[in-house]
C-alpha atoms as a PDB file:
ATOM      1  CA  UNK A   1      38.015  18.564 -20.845  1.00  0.00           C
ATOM      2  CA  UNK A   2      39.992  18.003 -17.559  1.00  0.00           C
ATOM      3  CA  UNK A   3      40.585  14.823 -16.773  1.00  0.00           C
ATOM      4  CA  UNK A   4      39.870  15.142 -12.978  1.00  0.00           C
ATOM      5  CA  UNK A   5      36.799  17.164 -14.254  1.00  0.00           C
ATOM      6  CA  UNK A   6      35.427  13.730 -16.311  1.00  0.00           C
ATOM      7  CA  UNK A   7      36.834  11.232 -13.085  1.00  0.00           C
ATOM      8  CA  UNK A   8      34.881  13.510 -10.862  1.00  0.00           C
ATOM      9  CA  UNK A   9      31.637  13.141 -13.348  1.00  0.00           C
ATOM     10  CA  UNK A  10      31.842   9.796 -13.892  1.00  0.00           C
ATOM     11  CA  UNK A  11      32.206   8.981  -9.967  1.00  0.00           C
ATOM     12  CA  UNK A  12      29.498  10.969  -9.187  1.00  0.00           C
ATOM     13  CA  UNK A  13      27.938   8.872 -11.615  1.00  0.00           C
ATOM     14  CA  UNK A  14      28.901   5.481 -10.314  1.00  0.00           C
ATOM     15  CA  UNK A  15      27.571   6.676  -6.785  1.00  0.00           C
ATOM     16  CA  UNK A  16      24.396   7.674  -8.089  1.00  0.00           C
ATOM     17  CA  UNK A  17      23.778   3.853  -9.886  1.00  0.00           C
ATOM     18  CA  UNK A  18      25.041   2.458  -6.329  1.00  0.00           C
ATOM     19  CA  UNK A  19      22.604   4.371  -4.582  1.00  0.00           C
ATOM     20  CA  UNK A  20      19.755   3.738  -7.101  1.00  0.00           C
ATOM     21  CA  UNK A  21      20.873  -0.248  -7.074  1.00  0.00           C
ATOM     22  CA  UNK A  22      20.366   0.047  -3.298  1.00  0.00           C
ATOM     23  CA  UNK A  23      16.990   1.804  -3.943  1.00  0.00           C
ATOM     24  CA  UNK A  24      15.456  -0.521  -6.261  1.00  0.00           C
ATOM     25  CA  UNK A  25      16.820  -3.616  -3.697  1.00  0.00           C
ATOM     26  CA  UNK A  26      14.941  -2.065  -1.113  1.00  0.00           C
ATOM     27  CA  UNK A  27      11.889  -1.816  -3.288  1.00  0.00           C
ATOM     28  CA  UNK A  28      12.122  -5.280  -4.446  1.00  0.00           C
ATOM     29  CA  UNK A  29      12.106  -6.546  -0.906  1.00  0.00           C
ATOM     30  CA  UNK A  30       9.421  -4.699   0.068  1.00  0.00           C
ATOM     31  CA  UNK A  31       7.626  -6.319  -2.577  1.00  0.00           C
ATOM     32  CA  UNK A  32       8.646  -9.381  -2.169  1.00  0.00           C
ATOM     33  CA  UNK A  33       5.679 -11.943  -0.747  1.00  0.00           C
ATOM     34  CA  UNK A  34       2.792  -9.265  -1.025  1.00  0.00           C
ATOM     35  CA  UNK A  35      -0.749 -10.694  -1.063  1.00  0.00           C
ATOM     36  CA  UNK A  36      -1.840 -11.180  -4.647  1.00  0.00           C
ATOM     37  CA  UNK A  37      -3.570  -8.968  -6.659  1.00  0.00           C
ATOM     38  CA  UNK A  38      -5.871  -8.786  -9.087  1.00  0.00           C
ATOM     39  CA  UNK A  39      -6.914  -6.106 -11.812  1.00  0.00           C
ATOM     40  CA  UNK A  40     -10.489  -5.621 -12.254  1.00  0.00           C
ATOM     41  CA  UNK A  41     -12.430  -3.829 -15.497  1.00  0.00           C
ATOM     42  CA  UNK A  42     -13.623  -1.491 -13.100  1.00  0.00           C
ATOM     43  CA  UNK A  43     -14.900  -0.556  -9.395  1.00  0.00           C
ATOM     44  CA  UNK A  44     -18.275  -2.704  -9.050  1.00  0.00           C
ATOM     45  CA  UNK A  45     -16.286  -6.083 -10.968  1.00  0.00           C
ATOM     46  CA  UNK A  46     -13.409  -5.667  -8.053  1.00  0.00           C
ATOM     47  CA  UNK A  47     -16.096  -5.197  -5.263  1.00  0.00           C
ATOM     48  CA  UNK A  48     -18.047  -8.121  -6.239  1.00  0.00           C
ATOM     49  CA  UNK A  49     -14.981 -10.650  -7.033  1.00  0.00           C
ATOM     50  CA  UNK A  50     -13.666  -9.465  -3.209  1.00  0.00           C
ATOM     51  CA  UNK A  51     -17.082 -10.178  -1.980  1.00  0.00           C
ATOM     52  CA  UNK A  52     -17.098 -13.420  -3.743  1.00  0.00           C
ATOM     53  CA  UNK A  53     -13.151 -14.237  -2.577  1.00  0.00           C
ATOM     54  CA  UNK A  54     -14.008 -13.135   1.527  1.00  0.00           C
ATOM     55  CA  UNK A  55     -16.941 -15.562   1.461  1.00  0.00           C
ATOM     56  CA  UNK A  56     -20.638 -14.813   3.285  1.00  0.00           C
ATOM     57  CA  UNK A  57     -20.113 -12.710   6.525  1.00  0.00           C
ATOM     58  CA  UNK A  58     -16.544 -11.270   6.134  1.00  0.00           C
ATOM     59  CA  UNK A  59     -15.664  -7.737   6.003  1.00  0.00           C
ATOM     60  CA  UNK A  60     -13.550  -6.885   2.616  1.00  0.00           C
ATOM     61  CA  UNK A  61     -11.930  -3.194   2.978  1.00  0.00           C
ATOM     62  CA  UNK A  62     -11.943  -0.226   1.057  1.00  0.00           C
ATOM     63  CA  UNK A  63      -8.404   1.207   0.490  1.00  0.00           C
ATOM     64  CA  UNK A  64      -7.863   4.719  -0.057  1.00  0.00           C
ATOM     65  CA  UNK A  65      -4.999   6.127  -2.992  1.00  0.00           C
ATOM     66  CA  UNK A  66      -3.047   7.889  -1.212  1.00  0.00           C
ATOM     67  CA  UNK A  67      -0.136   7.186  -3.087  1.00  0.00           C
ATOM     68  CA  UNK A  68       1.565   5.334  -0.643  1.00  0.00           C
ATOM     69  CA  UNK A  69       1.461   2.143  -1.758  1.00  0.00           C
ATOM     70  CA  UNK A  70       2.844   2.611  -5.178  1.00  0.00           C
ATOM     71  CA  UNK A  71       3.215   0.386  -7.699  1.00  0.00           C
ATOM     72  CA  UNK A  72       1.496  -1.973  -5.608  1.00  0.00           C
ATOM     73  CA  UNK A  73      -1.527   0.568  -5.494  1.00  0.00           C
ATOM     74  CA  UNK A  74      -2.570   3.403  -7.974  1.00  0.00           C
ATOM     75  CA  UNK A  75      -2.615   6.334  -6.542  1.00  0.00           C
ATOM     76  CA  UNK A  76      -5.662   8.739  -6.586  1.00  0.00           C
ATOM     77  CA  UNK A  77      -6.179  10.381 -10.325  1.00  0.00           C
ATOM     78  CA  UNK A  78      -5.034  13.640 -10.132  1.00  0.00           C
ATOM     79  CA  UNK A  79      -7.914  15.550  -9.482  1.00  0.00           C
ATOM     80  CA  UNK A  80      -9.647  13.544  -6.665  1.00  0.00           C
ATOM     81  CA  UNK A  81      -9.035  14.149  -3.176  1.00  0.00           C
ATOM     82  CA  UNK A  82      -7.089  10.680  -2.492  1.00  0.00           C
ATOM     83  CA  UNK A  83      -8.451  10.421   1.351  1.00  0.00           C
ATOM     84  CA  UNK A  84     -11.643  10.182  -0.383  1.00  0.00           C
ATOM     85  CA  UNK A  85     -10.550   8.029  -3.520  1.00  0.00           C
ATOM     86  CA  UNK A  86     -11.086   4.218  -3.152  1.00  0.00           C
ATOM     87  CA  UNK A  87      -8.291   2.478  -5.310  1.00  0.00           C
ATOM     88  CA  UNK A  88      -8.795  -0.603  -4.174  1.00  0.00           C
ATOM     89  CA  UNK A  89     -10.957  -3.953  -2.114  1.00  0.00           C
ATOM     90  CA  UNK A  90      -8.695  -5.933   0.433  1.00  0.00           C
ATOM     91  CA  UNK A  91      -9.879  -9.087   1.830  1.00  0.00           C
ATOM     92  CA  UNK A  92      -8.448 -10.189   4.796  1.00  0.00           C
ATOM     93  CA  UNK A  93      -6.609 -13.183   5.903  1.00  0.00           C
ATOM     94  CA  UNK A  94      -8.946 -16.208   7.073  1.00  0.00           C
ATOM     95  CA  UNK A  95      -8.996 -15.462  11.093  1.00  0.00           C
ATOM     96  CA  UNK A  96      -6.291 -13.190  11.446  1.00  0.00           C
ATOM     97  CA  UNK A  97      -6.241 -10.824  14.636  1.00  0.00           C
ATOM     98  CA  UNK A  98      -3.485  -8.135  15.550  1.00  0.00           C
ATOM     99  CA  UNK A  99      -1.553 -10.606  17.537  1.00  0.00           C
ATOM    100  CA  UNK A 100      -1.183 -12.415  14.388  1.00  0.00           C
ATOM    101  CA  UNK A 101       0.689  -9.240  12.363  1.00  0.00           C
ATOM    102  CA  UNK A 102       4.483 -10.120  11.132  1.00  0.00           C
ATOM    103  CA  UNK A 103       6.619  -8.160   9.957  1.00  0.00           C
ATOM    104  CA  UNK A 104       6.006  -7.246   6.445  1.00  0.00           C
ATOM    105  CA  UNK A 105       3.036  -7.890   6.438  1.00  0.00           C
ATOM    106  CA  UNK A 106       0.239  -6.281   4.548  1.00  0.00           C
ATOM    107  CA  UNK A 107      -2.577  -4.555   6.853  1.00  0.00           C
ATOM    108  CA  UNK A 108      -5.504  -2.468   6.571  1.00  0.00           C
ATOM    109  CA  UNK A 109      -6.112  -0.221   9.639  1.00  0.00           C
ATOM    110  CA  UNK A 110      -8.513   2.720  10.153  1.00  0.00           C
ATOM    111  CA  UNK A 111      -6.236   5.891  10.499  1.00  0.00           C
ATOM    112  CA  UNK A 112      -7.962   8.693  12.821  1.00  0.00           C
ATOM    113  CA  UNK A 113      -7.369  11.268   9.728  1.00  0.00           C
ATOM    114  CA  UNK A 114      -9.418   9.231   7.204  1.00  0.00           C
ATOM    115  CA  UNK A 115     -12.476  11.691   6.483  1.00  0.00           C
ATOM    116  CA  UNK A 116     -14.835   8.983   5.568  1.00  0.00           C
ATOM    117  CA  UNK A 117     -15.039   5.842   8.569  1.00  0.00           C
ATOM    118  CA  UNK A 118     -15.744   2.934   5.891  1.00  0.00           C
ATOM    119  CA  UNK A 119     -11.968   3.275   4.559  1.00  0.00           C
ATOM    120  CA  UNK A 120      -9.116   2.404   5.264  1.00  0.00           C
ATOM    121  CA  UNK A 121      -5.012   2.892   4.748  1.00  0.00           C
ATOM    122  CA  UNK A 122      -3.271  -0.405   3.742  1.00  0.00           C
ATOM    123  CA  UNK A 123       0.295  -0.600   4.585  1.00  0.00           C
ATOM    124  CA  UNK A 124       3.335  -2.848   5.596  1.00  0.00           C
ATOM    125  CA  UNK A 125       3.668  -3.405   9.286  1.00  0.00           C
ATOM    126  CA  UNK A 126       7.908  -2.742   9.673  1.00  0.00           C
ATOM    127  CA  UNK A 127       8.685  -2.828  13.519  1.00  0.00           C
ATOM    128  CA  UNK A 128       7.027  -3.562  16.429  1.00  0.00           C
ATOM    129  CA  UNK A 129       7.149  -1.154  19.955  1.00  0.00           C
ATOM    130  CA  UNK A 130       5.094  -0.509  22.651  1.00  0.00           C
ATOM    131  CA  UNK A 131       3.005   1.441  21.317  1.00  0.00           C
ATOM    132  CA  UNK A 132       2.235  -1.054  18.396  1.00  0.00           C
ATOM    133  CA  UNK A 133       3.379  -1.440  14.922  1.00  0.00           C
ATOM    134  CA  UNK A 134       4.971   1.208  12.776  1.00  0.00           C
ATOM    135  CA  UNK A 135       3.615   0.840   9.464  1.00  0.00           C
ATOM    136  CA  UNK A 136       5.539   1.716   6.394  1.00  0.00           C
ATOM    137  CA  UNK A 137       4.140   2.367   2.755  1.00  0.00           C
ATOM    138  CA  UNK A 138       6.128   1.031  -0.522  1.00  0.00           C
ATOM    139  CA  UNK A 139       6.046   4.581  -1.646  1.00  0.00           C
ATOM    140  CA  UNK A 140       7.203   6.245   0.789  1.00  0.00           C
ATOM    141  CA  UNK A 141      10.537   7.737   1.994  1.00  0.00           C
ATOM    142  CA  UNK A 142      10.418   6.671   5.793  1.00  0.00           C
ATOM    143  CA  UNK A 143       7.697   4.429   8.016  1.00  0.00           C
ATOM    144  CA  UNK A 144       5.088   6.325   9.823  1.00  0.00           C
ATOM    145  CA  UNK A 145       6.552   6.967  13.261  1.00  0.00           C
ATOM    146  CA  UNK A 146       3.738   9.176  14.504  1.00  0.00           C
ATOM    147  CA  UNK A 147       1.098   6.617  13.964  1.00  0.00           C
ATOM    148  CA  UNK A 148       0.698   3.149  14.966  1.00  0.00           C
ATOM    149  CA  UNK A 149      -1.605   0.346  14.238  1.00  0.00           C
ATOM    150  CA  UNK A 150      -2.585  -0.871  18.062  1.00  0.00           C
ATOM    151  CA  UNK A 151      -5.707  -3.727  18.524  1.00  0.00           C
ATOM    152  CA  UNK A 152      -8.114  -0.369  18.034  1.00  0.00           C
ATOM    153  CA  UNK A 153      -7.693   0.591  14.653  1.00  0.00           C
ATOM    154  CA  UNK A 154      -6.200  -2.727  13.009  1.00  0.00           C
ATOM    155  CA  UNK A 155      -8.844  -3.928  10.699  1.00  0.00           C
ATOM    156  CA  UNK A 156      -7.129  -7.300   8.621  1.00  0.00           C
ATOM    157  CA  UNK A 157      -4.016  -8.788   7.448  1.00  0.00           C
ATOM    158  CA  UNK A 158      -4.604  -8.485   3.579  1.00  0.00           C
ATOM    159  CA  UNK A 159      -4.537 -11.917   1.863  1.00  0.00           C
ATOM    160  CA  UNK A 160      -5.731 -10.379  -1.478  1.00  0.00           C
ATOM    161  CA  UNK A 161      -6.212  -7.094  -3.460  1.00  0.00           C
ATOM    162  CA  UNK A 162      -8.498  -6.078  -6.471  1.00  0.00           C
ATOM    163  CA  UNK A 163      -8.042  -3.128  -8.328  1.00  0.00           C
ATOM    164  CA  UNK A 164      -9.416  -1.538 -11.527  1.00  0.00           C
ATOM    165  CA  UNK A 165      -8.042   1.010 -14.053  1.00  0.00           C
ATOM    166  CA  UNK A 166      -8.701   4.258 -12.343  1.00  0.00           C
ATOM    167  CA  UNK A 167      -8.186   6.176 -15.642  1.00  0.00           C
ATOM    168  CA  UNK A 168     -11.591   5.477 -17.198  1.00  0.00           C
ATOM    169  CA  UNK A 169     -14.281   7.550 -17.076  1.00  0.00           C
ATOM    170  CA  UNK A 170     -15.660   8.047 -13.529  1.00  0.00           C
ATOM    171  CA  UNK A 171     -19.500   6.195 -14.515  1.00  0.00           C
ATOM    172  CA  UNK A 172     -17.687   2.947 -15.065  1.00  0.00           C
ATOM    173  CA  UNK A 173     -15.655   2.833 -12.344  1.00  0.00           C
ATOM    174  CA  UNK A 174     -19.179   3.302 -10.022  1.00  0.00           C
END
């Protein structure tokens, strides 16, 4: 084989590690001081331990799977239509408002494309403008310029996440 043939291979290899070390960096930062989680046997055992965690009289949050959120959140099964898909119960940070969202933080917010009203899209808030705060998922490639969280859709800071194993059969996670 050529040798500038094999130095050109293995360079193009060394730049594709780089980039993939810079990748998974990224990732891991993201990551880094998410609410905690917990996995649940199944839908109605993570409703009820988020009921239990938010306390009498505060909202918890239905997140949808849109993939976004990945590893952090499963995404829909394929299959289901993952606007509709519930993957997971938030419950919110102990009197948090809008004013009180920080940069990478976790948030639930009501998106205007969400079919059903009583979900929501959890994702990191990553910069702040005038219009409010661009909101980025772990998932995904770049933030979501087009759409910002603003005082009227913000629903919580997330202090906590259940999910459940969205691969069982769809009576037990009811």
């Amino acid at each position: 084989m050529n040798r500038t043939l094999v130095i050109s291979i293995l360079g193009g290899i060394a730049v594709l590690c780089f980039i993939g070390g810079l990748a998974l960096r990224f990732q891991n930062k993201m990551e880094d001081g998410l609410p905690p989680q917990s996995q649940c046997a199944n839908r109605a055992e993570a409703l009820d331990a988020a009921v239990h965690a938010a306390g009498p009289g505060v909202p918890i949050y239905a997140v949808v799977g849109t993939g976004s959120m990945v590893p952090y959140l499963p995404a829909a099964p394929a299959g289901q239509v993952p606007l509709d898909t519930v993957v997971a119960y938030a419950v919110p940070r102990a009197s948090a408002t809008f004013a009180d969202i920080q940069e990478g933080d976790l948030c639930t917010y009501r998106a205007d494309w969400l079919p059903d009203p009583a979900n929501c899209v959890m994702h990191q808030a990553a910069m702040k403008d005038h219009a409010g705060w661009i909101m980025s998922g772990l998932h995904n490639k770049s933030s979501e310029s087009g759409d910002r969280v603003t005082a009227r859709n913000f629903r919580a800071i997330v202090a906590r996440t259940y999910v459940w194993n969205l691969n069982k059969t769809s009576h037990e996670n009811q």
